[in-house]
N, C-alpha and C. Protein backbone atom coordinates (compact mmCIF):
# COMPACT_ATOMS: atom_id res chain seq x y z
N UNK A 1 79.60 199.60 260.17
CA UNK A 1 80.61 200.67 260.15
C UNK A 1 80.42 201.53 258.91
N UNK A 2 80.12 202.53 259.42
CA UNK A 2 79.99 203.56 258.13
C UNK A 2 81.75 204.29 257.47
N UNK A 3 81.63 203.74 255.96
CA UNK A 3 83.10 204.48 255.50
C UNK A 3 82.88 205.39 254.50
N UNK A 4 83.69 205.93 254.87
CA UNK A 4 83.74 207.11 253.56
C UNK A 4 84.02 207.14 252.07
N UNK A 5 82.87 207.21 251.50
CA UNK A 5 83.30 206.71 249.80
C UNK A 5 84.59 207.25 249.04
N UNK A 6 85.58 208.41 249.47
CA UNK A 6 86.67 208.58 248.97
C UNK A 6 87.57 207.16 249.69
N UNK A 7 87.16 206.31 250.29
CA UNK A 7 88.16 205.36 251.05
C UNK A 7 88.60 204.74 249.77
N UNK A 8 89.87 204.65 249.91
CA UNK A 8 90.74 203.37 248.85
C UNK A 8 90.53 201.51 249.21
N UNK A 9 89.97 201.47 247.48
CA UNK A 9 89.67 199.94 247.83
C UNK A 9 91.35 199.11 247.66
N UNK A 10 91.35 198.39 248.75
CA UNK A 10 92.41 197.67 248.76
C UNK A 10 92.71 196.29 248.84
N UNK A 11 91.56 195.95 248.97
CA UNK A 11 91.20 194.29 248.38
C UNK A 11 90.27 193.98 248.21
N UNK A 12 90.06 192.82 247.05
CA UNK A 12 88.97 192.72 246.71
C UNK A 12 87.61 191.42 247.70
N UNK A 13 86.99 191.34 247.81
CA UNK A 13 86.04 190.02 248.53
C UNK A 13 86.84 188.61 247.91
N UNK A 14 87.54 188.42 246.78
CA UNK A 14 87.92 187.42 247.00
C UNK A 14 89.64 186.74 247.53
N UNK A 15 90.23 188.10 247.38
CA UNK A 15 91.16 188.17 248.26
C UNK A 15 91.54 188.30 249.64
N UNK A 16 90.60 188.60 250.16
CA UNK A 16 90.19 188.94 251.56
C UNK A 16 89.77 187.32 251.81
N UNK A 17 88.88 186.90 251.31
CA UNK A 17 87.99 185.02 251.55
C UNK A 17 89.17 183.91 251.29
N UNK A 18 90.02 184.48 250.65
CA UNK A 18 91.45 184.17 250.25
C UNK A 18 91.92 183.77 251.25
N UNK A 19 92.75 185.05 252.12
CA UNK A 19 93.18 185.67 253.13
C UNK A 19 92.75 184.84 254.38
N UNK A 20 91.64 185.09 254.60
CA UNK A 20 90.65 184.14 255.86
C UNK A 20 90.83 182.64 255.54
N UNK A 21 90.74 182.00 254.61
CA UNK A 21 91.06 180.87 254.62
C UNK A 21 92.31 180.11 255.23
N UNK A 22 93.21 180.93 254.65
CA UNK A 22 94.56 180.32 254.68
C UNK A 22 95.13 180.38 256.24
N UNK A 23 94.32 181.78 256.78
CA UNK A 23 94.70 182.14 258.23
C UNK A 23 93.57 181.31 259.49
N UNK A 24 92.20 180.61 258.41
CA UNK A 24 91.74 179.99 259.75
C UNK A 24 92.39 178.76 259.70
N UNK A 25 92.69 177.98 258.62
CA UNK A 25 92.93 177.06 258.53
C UNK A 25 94.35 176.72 258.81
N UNK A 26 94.75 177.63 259.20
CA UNK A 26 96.67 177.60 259.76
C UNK A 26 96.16 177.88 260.99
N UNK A 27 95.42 178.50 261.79
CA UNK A 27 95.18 178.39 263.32
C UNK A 27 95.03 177.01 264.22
N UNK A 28 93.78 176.37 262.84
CA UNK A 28 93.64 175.07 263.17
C UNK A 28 94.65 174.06 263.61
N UNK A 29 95.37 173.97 262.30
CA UNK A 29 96.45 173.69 261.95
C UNK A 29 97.70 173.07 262.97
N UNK A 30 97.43 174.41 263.26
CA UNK A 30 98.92 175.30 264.87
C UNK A 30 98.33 174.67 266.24
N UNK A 31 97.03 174.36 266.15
CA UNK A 31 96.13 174.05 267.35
C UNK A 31 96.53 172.37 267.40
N UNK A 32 96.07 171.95 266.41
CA UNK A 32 96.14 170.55 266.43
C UNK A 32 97.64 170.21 266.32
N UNK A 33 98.35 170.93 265.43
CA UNK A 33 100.10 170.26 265.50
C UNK A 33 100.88 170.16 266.72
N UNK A 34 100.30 171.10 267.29
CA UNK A 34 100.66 171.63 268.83
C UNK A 34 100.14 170.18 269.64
N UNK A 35 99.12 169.90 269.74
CA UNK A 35 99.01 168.83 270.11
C UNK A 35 99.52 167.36 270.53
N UNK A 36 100.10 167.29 269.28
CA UNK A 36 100.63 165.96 268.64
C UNK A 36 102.38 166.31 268.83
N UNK A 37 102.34 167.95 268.65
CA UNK A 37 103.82 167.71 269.42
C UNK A 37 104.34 167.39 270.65
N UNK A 38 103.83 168.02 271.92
CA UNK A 38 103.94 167.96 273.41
C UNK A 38 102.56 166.94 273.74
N UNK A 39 103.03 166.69 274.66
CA UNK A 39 101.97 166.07 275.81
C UNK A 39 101.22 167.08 276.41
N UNK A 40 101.66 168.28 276.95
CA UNK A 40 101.45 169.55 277.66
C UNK A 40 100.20 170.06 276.93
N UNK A 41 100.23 169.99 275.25
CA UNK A 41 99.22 170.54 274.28
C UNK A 41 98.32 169.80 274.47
N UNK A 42 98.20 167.89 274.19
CA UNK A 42 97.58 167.07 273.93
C UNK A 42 96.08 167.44 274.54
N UNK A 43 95.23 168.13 275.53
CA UNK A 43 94.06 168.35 275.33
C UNK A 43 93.93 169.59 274.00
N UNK A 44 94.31 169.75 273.61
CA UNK A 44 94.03 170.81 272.39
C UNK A 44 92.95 169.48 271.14
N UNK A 45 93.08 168.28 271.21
CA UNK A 45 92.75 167.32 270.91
C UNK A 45 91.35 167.35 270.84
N UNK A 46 90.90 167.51 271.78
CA UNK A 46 89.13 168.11 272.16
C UNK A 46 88.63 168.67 271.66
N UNK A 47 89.22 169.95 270.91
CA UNK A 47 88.38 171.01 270.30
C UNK A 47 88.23 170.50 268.76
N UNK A 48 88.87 169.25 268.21
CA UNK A 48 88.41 168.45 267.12
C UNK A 48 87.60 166.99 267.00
N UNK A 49 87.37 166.78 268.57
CA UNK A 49 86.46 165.56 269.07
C UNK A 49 87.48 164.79 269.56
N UNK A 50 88.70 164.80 269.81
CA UNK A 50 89.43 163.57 270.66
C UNK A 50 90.84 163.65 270.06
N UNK A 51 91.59 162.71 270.39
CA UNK A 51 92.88 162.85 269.49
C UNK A 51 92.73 161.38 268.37
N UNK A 52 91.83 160.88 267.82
CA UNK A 52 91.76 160.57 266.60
C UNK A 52 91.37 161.14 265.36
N UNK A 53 90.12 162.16 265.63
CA UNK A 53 89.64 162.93 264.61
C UNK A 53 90.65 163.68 264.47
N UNK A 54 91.60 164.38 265.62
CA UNK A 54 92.20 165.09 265.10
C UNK A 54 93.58 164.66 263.99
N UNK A 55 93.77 163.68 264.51
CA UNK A 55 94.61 163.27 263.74
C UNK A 55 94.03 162.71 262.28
N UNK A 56 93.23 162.44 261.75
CA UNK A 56 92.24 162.61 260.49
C UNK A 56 92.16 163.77 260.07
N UNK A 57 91.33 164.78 260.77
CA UNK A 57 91.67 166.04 259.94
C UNK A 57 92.47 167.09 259.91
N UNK A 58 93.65 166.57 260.29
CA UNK A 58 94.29 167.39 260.54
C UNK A 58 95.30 167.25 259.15
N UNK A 59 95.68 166.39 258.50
CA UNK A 59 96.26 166.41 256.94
C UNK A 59 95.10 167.15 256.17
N UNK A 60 94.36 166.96 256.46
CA UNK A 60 92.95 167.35 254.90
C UNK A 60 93.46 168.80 255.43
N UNK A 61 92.87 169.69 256.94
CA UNK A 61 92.61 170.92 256.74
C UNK A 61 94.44 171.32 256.02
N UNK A 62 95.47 170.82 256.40
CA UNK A 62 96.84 171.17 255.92
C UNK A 62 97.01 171.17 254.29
N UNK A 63 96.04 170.44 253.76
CA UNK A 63 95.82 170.58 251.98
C UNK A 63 94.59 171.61 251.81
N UNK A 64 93.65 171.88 252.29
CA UNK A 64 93.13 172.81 252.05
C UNK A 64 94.37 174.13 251.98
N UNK A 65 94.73 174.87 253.21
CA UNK A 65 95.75 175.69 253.53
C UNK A 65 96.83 175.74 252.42
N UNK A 66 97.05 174.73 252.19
CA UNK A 66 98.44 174.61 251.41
C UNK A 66 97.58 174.93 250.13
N UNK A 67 96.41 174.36 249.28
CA UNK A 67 95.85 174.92 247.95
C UNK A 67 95.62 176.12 248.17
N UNK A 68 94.68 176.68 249.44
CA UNK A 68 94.51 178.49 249.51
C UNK A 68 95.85 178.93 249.10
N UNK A 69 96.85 178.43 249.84
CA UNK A 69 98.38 179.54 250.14
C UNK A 69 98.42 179.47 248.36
N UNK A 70 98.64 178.50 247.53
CA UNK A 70 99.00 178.46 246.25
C UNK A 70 98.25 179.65 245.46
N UNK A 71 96.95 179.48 245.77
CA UNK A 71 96.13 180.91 245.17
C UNK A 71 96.63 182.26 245.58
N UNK A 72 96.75 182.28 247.07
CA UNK A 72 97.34 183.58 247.51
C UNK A 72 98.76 183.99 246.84
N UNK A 73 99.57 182.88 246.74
CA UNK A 73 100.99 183.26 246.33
C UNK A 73 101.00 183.61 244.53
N UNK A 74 99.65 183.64 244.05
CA UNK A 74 99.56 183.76 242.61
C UNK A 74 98.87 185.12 242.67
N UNK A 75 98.26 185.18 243.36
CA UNK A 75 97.65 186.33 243.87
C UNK A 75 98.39 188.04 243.76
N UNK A 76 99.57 187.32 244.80
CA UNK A 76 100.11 188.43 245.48
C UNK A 76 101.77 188.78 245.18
N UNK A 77 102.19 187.36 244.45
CA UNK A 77 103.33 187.04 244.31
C UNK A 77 104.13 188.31 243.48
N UNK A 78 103.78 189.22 242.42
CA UNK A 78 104.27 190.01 241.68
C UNK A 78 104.12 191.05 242.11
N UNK A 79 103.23 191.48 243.59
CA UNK A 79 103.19 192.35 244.37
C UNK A 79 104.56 192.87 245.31
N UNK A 80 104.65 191.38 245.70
CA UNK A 80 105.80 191.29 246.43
C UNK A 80 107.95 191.07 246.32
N UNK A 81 107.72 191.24 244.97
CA UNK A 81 109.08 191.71 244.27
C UNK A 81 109.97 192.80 245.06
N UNK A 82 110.74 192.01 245.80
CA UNK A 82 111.87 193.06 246.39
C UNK A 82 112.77 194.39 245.60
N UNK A 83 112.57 195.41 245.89
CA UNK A 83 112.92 196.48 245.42
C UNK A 83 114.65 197.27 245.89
N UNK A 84 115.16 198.24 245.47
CA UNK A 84 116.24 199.13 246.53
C UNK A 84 115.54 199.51 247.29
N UNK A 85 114.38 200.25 247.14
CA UNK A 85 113.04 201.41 248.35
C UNK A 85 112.91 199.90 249.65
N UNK A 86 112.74 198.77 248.96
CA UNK A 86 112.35 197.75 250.25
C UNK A 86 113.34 197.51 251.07
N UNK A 87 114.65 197.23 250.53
CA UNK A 87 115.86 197.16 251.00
C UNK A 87 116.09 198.14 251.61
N UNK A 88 115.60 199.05 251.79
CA UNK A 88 116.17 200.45 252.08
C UNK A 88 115.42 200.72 253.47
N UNK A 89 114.14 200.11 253.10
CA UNK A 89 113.22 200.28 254.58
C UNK A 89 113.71 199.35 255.36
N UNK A 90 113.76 197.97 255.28
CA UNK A 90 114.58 197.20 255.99
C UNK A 90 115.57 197.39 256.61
N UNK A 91 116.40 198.35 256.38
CA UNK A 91 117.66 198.77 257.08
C UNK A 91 117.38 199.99 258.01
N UNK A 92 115.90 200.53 257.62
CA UNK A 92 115.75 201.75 259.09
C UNK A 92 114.42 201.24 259.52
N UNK A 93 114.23 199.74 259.32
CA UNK A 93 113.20 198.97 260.14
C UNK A 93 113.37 199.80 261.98
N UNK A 94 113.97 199.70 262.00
CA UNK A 94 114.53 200.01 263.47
C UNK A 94 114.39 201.55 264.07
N UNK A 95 113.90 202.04 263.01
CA UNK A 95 113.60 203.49 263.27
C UNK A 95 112.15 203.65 263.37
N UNK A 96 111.57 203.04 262.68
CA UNK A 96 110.11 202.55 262.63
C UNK A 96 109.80 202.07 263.69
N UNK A 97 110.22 201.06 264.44
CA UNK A 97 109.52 200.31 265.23
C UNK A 97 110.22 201.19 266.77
N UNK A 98 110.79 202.20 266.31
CA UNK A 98 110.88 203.35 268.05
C UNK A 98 109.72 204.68 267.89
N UNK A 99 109.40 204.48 266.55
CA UNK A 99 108.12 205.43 266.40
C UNK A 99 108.66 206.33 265.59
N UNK A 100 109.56 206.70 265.09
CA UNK A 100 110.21 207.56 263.28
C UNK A 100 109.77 206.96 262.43
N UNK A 101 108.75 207.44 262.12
CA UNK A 101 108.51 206.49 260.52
C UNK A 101 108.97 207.62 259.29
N UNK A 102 109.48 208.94 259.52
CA UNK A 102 109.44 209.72 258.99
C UNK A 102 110.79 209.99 257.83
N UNK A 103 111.70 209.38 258.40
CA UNK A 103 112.69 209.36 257.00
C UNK A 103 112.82 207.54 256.36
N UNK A 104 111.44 207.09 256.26
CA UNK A 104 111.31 205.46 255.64
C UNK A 104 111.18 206.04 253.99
N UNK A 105 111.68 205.06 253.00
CA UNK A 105 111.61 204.95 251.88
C UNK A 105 110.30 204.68 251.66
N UNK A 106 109.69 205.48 250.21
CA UNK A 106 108.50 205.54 249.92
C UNK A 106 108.15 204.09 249.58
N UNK A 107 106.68 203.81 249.90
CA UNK A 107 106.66 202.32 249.46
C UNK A 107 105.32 202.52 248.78
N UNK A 108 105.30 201.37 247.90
CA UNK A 108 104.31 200.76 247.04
C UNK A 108 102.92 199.86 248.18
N UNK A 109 102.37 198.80 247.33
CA UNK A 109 101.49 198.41 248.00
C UNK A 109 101.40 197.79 249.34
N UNK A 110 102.75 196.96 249.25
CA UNK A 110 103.59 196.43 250.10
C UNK A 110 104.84 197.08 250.59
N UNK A 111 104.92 196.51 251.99
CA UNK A 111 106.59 197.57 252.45
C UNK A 111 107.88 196.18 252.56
N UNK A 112 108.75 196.45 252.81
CA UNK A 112 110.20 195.72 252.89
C UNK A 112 109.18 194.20 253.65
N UNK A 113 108.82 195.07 254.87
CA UNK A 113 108.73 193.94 256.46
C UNK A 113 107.41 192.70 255.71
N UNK A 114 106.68 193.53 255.20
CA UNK A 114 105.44 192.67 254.42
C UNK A 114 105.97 191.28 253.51
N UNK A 115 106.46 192.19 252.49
CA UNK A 115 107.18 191.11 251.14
C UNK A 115 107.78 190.21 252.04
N UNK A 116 109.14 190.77 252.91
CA UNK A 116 109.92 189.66 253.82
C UNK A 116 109.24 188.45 254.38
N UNK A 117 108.17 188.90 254.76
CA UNK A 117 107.22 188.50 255.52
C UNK A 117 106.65 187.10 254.97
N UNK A 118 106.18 187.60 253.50
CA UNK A 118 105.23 186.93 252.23
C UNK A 118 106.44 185.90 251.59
N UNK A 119 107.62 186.46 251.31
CA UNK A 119 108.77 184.97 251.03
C UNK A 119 108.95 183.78 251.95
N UNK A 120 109.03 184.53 253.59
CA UNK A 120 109.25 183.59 254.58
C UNK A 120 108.27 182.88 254.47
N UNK A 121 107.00 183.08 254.45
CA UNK A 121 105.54 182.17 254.63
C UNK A 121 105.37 181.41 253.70
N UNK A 122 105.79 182.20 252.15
CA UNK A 122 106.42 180.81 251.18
C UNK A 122 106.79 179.81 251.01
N UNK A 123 108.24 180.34 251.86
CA UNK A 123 109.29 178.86 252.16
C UNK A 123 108.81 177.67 252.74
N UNK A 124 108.53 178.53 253.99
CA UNK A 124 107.86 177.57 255.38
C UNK A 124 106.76 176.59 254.46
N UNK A 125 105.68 177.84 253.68
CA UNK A 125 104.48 176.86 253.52
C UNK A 125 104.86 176.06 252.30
N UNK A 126 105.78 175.70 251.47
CA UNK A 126 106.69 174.62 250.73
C UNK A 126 106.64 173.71 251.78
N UNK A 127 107.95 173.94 252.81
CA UNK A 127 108.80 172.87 253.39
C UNK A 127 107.76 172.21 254.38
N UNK A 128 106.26 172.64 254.79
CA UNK A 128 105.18 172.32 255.11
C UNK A 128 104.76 171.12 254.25
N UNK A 129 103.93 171.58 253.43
CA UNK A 129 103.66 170.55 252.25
C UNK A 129 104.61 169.70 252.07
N UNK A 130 105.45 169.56 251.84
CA UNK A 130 106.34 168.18 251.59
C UNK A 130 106.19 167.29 252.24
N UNK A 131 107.17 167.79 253.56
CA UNK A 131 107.15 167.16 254.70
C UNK A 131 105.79 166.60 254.83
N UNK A 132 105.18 167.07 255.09
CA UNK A 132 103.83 166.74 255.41
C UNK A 132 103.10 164.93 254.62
N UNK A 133 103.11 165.72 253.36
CA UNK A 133 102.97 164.61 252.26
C UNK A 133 104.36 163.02 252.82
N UNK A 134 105.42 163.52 253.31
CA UNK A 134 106.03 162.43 253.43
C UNK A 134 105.60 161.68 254.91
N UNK A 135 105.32 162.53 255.78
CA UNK A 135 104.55 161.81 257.24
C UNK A 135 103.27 161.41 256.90
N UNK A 136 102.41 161.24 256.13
CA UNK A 136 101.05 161.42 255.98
C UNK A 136 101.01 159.91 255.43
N UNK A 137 100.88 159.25 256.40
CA UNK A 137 101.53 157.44 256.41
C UNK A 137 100.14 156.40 255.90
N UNK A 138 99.04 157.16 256.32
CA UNK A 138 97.68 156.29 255.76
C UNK A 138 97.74 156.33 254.14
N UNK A 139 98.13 157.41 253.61
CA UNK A 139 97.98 158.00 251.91
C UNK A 139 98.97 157.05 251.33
N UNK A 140 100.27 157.10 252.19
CA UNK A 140 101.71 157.17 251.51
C UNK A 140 102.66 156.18 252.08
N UNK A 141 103.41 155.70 251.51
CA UNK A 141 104.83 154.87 252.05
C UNK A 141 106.18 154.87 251.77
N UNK A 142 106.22 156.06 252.10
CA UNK A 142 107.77 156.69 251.98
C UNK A 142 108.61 155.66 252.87
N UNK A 143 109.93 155.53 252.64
CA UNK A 143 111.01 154.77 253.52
C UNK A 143 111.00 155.40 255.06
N UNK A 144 111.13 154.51 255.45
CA UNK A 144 111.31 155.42 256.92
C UNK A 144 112.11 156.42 257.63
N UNK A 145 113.51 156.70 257.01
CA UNK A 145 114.27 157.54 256.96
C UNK A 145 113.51 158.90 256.56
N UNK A 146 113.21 158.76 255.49
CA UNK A 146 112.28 160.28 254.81
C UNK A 146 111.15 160.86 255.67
N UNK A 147 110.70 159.48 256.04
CA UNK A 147 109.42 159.88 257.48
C UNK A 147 110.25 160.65 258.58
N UNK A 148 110.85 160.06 258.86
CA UNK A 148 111.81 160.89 260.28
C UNK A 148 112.17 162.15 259.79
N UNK A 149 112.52 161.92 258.55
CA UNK A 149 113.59 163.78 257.82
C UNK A 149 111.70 164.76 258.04
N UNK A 150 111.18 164.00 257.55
CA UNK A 150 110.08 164.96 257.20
C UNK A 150 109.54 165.31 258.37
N UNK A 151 109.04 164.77 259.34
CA UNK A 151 108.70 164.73 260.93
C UNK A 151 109.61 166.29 261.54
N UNK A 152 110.81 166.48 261.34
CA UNK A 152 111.63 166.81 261.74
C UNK A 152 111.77 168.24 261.25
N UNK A 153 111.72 168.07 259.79
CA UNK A 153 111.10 169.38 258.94
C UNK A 153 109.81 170.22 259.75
N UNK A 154 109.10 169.26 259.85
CA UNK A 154 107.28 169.75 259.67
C UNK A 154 107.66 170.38 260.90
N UNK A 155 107.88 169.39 262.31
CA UNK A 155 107.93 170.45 263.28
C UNK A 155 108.63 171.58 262.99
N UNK A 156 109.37 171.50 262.72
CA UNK A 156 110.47 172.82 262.84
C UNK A 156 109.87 174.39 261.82
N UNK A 157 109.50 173.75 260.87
CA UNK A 157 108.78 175.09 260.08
C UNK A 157 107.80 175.19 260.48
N UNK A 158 106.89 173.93 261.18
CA UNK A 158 105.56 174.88 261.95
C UNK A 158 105.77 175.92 263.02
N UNK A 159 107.65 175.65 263.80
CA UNK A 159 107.23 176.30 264.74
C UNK A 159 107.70 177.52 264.28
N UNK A 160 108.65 177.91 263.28
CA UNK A 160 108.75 178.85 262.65
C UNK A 160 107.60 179.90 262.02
N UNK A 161 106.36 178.88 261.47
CA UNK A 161 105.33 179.79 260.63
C UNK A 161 104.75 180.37 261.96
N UNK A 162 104.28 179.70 263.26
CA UNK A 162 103.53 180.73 264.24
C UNK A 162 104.40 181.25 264.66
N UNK A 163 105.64 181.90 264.63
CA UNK A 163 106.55 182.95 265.12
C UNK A 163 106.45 184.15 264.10
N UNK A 164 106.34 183.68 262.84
CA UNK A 164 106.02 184.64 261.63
C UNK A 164 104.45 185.14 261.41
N UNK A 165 103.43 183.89 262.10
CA UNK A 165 101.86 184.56 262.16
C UNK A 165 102.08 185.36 263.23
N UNK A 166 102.44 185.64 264.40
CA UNK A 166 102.25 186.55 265.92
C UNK A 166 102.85 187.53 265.61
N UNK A 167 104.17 187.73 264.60
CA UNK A 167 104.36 188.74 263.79
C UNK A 167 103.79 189.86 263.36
N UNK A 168 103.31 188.35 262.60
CA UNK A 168 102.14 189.34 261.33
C UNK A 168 100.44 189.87 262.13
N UNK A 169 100.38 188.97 262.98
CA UNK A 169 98.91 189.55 263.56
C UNK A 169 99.25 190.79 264.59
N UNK A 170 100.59 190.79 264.87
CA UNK A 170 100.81 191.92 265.84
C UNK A 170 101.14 193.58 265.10
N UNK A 171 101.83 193.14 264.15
CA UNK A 171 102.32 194.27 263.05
C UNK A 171 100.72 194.85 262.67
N UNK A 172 99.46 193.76 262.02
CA UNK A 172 98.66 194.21 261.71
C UNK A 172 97.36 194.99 263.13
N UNK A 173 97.67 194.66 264.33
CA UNK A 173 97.33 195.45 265.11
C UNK A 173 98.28 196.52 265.62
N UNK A 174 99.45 196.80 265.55
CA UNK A 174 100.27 198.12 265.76
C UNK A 174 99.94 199.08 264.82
N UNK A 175 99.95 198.38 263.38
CA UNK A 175 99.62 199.88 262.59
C UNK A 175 98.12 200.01 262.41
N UNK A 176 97.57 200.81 262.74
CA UNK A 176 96.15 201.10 263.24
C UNK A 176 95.65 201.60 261.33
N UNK A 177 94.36 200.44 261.30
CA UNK A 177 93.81 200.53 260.29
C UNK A 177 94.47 199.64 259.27
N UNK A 178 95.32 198.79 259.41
CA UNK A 178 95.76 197.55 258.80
C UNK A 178 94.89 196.91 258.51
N UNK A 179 93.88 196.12 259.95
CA UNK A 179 92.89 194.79 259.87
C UNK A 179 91.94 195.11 259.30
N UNK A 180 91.53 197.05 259.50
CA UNK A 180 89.78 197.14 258.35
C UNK A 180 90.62 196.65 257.13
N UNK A 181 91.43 196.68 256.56
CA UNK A 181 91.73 196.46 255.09
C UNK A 181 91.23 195.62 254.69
N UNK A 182 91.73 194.06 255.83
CA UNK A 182 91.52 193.09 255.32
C UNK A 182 90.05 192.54 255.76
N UNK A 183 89.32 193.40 256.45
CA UNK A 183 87.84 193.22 256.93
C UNK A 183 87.26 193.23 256.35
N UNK A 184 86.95 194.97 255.68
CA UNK A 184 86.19 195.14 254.89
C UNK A 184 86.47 195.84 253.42
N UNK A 185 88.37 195.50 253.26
CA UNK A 185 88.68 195.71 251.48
C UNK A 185 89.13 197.37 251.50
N UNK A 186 88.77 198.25 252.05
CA UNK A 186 89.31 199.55 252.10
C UNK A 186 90.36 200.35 253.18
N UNK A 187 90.83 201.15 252.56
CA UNK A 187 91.53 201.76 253.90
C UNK A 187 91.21 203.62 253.65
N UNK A 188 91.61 204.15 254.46
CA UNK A 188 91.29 205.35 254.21
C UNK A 188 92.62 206.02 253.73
N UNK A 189 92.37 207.15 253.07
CA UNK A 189 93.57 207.84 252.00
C UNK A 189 94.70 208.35 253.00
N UNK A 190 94.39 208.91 254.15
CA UNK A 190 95.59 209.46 255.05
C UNK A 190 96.17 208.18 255.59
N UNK A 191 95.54 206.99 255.84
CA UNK A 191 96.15 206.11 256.10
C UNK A 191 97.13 205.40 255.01
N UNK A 192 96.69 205.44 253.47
CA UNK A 192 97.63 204.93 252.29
C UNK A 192 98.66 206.01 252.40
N UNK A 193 98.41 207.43 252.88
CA UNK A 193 99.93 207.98 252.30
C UNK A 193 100.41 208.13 253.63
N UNK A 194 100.41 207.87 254.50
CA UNK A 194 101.32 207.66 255.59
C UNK A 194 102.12 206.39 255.54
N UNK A 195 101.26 205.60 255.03
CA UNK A 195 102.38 204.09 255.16
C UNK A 195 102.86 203.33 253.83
N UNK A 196 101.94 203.92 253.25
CA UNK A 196 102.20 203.54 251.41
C UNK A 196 101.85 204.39 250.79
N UNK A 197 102.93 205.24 250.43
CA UNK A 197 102.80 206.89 249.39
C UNK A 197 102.79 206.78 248.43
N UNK A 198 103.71 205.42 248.09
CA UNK A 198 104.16 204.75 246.49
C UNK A 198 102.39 204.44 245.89
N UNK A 199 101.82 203.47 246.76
CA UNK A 199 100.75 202.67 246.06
C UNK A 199 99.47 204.22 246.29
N UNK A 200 100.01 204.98 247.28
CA UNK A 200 98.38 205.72 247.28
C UNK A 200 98.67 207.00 246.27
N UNK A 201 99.93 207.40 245.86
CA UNK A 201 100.14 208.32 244.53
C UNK A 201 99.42 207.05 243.22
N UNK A 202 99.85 206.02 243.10
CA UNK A 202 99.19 205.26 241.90
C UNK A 202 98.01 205.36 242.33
N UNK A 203 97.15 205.18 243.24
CA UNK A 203 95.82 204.97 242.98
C UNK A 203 95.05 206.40 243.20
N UNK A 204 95.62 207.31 243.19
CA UNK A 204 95.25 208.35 243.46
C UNK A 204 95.12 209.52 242.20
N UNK A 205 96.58 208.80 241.88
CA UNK A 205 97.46 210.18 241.03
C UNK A 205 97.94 211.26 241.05
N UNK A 206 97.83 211.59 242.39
CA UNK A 206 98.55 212.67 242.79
C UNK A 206 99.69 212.40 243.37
């Protein structure tokens, strides 16, 4: 793909390898948890060699994910500081998503729906890790009460985080020129000041 050298760089190769990590390894993740939740899923089991391997790697790839997310959230975390302008888009979210994007509060690098977005995946990917660490019965020997609390957790915020990934993978195919960002690190300038005027006046200066 040929781009145009005025294009704005907007992430770097290791934020992007960042990025891919945390999102293949939460697919996995979603594939195999899915599994182990329903019977209905249980061939999903196969695509990791059976339902023992999967159940082996399926804690490791959840600590990989969970160390990426820690980098990403150090990453991105001071990016994502809620503002009045974010608050402000949030409340004509709804004007946006009928196709007015035209009286939205100017935004920075990130918009309201993003940051929102980046706290929720936070939480979840916390109450993930815990839980997790407390079901994870070969490592550990938590009381059995805490196993059940945590069981109970894990499902429930996993099924929360893929309601917040179909979100986020759908948001990033509606606004056209989202995914080159995270492809190949740039976006083009009419695309920063249409959706981020805040961050493409800073990198611009005009």
């Amino acid at each position: 793909m040929i781009r145009d050298p005025k294009d704005l760089k907007r992430y770097e190769p290791a934020e992007r390898a960042n990025h891919w990590v945390v999102g293949i390894s939460f697919i996995l993740l979603a594939l195999s948890g899915l599994a182990f939740f329903h019977p209905a899923f249980f061939p999903l089991t196969q695509l990791f060699g059976g339902p023992t391997w999967a159940r082996i790697i399926h804690p490791y790839l959840g600590v990989l994910m969970a160390v990426s997310f820690i980098a990403l959230y150090f990453r991105f975390a001071h990016l994502n500081k809620m503002t009045p302008a974010d608050k402000e888009w949030l409340g004509k979210v709804g004007q946006m998503v009928n196709g007015d994007d035209h009286n939205m509060p100017e935004q920075g690098k990130y918009n309201g729906g993003q940051k929102a977005m980046f706290w929720a995946m936070a939480i979840c990917m916390l109450l993930m890790a815990v839980s997790g660490l407390l079901i994870w019965r070969a490592w550990f020997g938590f009381d059995i009460t805490l196993v059940r609390l945590g069981a109970v957790v894990h499902a429930a915020a996993g099924a929360v985080m893929i309601g917040l990934i179909f979100v986020h993978v759908y948001a990033a195919i509606w606004v056209k020129g989202t995914i080159r960002a995270m492809w190949y690190g740039t976006v083009t300038r009419a695309w920063a000041k249409q959706h981020h005027r805040g961050w493409y006046r800073q990198m611009t200066g005009k």
